[in-house]
PDB file of N, CA and C in Angstrom:
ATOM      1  N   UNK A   1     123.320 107.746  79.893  1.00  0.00           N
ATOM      2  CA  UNK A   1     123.314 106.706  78.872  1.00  0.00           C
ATOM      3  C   UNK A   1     124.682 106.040  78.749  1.00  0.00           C
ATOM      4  N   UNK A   2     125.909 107.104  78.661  1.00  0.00           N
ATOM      5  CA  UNK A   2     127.276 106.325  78.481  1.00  0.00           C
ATOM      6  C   UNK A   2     127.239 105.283  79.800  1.00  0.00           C
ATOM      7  N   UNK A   3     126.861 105.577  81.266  1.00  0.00           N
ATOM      8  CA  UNK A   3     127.285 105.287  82.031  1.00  0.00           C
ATOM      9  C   UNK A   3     126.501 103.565  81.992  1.00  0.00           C
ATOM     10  N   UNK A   4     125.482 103.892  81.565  1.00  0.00           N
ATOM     11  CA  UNK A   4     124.458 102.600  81.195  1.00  0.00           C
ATOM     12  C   UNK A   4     125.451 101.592  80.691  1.00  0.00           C
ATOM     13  N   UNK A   5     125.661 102.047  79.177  1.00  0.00           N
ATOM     14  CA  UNK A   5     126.340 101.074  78.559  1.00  0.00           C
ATOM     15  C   UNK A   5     127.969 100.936  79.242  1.00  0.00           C
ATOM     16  N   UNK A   6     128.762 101.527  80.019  1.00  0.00           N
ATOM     17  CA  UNK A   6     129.608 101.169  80.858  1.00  0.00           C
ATOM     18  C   UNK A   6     129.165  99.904  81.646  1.00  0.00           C
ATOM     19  N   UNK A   7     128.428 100.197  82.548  1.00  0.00           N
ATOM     20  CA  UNK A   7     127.940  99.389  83.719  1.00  0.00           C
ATOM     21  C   UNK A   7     127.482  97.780  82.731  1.00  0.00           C
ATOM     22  N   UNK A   8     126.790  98.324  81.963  1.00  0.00           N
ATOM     23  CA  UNK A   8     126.212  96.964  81.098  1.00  0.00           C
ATOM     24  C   UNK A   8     127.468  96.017  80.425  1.00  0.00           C
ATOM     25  N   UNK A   9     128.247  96.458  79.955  1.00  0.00           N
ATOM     26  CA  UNK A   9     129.457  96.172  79.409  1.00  0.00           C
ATOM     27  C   UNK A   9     130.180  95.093  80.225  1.00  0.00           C
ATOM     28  N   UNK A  10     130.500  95.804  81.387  1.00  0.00           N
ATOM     29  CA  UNK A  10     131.572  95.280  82.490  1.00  0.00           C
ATOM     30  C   UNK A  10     130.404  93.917  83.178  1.00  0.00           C
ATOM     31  N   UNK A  11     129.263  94.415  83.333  1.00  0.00           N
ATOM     32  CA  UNK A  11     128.658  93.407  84.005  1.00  0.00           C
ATOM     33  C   UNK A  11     128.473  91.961  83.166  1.00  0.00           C
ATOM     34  N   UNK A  12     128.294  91.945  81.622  1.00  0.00           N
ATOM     35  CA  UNK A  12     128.776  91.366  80.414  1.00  0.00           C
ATOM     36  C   UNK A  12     129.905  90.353  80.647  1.00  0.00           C
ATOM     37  N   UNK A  13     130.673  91.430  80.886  1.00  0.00           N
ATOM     38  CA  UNK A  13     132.257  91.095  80.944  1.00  0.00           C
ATOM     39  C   UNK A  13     132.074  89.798  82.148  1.00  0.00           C
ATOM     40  N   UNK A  14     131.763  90.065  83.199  1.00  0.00           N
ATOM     41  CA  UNK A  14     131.766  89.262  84.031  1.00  0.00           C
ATOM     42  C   UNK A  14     130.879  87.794  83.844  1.00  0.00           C
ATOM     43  N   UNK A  15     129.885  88.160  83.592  1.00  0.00           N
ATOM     44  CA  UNK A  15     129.257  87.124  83.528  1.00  0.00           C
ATOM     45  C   UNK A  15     129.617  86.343  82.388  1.00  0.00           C
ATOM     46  N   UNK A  16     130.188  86.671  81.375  1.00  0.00           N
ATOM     47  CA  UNK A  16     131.244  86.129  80.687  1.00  0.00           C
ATOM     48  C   UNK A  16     132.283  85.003  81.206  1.00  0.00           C
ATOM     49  N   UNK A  17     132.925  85.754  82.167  1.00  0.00           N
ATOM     50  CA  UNK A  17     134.202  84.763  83.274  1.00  0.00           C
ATOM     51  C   UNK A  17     133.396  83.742  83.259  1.00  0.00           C
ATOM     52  N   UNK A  18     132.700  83.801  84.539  1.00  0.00           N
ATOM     53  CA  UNK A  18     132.012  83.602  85.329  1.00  0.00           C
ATOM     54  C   UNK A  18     130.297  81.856  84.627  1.00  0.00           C
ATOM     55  N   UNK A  19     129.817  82.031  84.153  1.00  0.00           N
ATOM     56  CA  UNK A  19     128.994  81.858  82.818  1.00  0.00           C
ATOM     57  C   UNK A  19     129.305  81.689  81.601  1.00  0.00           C
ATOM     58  N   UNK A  20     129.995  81.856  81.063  1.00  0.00           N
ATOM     59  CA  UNK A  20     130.138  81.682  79.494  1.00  0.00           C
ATOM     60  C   UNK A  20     129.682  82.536  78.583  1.00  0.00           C
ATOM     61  N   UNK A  21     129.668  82.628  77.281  1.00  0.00           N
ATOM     62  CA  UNK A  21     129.101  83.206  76.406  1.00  0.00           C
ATOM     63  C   UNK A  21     127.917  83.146  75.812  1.00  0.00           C
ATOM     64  N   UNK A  22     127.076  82.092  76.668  1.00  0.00           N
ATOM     65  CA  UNK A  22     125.823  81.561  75.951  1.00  0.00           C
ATOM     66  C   UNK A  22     124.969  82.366  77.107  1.00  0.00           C
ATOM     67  N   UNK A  23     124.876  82.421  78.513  1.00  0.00           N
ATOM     68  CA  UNK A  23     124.453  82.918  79.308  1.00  0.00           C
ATOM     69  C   UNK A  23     124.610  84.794  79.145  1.00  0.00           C
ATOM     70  N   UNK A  24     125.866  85.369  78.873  1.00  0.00           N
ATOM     71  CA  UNK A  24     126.410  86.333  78.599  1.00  0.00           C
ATOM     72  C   UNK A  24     125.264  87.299  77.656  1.00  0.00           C
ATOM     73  N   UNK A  25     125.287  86.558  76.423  1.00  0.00           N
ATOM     74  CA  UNK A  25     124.259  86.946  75.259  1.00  0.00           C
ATOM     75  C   UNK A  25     122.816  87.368  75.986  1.00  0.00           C
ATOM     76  N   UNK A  26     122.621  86.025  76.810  1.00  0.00           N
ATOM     77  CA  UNK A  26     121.362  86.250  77.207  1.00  0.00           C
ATOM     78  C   UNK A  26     120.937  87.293  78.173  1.00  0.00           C
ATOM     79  N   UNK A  27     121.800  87.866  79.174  1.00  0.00           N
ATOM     80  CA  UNK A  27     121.957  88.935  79.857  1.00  0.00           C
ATOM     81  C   UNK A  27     121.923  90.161  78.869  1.00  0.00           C
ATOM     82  N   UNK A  28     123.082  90.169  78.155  1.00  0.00           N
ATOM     83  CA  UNK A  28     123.269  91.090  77.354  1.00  0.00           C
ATOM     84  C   UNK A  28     121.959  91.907  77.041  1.00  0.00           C
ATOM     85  N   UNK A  29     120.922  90.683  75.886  1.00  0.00           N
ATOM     86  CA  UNK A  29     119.953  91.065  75.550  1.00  0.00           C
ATOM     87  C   UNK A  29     119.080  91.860  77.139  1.00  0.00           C
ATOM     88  N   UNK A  30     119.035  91.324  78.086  1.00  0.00           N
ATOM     89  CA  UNK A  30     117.858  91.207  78.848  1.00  0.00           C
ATOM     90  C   UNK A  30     118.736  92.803  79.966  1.00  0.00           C
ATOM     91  N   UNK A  31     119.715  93.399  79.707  1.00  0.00           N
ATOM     92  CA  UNK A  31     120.110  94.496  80.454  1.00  0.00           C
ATOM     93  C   UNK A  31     119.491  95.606  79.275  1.00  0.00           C
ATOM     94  N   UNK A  32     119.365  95.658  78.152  1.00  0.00           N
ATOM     95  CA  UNK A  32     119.448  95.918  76.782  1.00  0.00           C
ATOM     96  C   UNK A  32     118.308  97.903  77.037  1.00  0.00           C
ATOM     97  N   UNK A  33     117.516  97.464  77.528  1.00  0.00           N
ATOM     98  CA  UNK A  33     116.377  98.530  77.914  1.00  0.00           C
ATOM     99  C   UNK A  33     116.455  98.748  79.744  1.00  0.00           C
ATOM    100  N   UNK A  34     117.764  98.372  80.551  1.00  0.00           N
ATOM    101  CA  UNK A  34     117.740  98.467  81.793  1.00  0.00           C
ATOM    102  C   UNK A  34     118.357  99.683  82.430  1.00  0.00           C
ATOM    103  N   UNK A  35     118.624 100.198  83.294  1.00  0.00           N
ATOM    104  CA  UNK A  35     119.007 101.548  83.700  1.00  0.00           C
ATOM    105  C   UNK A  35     120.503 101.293  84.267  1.00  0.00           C
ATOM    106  N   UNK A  36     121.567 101.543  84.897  1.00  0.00           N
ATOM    107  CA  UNK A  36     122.589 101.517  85.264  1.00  0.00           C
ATOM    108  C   UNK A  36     122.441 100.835  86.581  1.00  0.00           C
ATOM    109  N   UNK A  37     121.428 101.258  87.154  1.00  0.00           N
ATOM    110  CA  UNK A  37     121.194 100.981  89.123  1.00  0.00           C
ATOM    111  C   UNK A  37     120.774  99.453  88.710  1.00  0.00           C
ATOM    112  N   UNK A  38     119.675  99.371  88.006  1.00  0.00           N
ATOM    113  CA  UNK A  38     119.349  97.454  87.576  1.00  0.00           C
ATOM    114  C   UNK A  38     120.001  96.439  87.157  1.00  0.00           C
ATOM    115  N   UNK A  39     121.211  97.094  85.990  1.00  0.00           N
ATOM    116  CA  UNK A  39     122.269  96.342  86.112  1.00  0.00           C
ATOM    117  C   UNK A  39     122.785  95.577  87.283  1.00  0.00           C
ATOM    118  N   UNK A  40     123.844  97.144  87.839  1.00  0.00           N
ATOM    119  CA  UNK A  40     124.022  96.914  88.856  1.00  0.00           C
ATOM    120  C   UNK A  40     123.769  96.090  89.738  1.00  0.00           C
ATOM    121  N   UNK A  41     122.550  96.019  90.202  1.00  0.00           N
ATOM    122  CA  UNK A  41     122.032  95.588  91.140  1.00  0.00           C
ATOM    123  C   UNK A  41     121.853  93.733  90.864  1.00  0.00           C
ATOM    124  N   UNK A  42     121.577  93.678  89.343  1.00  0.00           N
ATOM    125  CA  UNK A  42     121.261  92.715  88.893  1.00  0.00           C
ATOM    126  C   UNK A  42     122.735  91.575  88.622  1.00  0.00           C
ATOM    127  N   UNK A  43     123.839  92.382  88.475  1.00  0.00           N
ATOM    128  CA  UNK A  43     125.019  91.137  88.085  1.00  0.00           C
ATOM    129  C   UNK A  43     125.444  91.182  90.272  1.00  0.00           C
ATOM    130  N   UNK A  44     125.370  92.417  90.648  1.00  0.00           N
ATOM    131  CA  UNK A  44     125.458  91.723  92.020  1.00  0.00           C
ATOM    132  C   UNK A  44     124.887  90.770  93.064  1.00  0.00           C
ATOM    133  N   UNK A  45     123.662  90.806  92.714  1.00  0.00           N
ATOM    134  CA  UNK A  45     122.852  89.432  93.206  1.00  0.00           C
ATOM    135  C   UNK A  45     123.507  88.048  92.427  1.00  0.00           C
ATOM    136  N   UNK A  46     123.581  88.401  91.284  1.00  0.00           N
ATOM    137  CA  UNK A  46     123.810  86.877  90.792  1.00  0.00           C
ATOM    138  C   UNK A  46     125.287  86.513  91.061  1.00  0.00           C
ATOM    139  N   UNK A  47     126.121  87.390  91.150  1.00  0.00           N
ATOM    140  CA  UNK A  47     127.909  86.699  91.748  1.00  0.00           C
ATOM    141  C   UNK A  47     127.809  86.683  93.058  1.00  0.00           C
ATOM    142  N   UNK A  48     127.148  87.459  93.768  1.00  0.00           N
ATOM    143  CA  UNK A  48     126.650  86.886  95.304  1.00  0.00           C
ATOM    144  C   UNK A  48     126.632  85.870  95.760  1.00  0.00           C
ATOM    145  N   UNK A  49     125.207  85.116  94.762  1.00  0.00           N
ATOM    146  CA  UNK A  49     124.385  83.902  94.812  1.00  0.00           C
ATOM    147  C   UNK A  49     125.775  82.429  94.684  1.00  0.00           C
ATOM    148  N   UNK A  50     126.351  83.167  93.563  1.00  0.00           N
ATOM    149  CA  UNK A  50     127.053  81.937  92.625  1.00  0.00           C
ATOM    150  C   UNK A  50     128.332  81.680  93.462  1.00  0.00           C
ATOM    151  N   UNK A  51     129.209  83.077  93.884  1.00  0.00           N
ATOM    152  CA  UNK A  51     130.396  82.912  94.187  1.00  0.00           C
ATOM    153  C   UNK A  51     130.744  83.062  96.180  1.00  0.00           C
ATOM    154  N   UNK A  52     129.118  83.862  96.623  1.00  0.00           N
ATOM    155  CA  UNK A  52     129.036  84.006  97.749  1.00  0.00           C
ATOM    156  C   UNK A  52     129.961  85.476  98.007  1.00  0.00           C
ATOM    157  N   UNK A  53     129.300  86.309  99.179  1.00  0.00           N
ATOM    158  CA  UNK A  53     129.231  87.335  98.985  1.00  0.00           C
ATOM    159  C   UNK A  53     131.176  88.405  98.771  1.00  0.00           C
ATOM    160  N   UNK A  54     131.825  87.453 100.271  1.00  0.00           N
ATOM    161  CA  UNK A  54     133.569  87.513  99.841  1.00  0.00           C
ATOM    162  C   UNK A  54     133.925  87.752  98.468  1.00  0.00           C
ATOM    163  N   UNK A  55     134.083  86.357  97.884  1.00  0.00           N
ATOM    164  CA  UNK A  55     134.789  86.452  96.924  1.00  0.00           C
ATOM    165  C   UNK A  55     134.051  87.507  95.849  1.00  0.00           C
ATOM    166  N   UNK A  56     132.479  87.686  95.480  1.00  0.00           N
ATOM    167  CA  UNK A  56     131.649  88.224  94.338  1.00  0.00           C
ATOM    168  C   UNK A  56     131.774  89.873  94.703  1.00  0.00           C
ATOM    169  N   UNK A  57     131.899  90.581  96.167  1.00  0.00           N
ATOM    170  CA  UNK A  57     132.366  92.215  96.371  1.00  0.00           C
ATOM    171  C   UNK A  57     134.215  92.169  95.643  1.00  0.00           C
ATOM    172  N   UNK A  58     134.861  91.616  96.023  1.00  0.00           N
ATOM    173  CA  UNK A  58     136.345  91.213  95.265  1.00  0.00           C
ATOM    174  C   UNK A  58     136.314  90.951  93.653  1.00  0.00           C
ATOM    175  N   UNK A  59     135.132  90.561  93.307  1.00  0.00           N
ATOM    176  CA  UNK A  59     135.497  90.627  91.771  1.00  0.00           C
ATOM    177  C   UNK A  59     135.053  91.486  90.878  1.00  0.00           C
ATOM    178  N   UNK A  60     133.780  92.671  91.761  1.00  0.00           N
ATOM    179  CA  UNK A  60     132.999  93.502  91.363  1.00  0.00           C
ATOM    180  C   UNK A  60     133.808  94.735  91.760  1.00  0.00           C
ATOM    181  N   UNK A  61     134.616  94.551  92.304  1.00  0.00           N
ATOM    182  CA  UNK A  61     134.933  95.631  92.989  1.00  0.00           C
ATOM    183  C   UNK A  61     136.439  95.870  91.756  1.00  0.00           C
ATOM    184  N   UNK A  62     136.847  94.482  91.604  1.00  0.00           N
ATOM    185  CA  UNK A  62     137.809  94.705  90.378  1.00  0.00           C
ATOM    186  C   UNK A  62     137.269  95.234  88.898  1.00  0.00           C
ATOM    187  N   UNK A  63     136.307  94.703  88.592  1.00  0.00           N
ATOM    188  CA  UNK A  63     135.417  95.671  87.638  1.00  0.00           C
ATOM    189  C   UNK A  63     134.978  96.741  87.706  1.00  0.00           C
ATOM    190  N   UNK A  64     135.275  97.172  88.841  1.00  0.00           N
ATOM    191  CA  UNK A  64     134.530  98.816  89.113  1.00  0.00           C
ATOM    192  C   UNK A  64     132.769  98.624  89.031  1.00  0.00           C
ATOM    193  N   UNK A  65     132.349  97.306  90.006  1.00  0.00           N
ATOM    194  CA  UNK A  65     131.011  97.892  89.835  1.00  0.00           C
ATOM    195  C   UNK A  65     130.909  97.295  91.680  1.00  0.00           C
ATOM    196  N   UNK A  66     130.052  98.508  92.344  1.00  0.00           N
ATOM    197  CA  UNK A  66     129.958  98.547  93.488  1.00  0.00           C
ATOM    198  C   UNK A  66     131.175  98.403  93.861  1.00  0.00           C
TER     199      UNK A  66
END
């Protein structure tokens, strides 16, 4: 569970940078009942998509996720 809300947090955090605070919220809510691996899995597809795969392992990797 801690590790949940870790992972959820940081992935937050990013999509924060990244997105704003209006998008942020909306994640927020929608990680809210998600497991650590879905997170996961879920803010790395989308900085993938957005920032392409270089730069989005470099900024995840500064967050400590993957």
């Amino acid at each position: 569970m801690n590790n949940t809300r870790n992972i959820r947090s940081k992935a937050v955090d990013i999509i924060t940078i990244y997105f704003g605070e209006d998008m942020a919220k909306i994640y927020n809510n929608f990680y809210e009942d998600k497991p650590a691996e879905i997170i996961g899995e879920s803010v790395v597809e989308l900085l993938t998509e957005y920032l392409g795969e270089t730069v989005a392992k470099k900024q995840l990797h500064k967050f400590g996720i993957k």
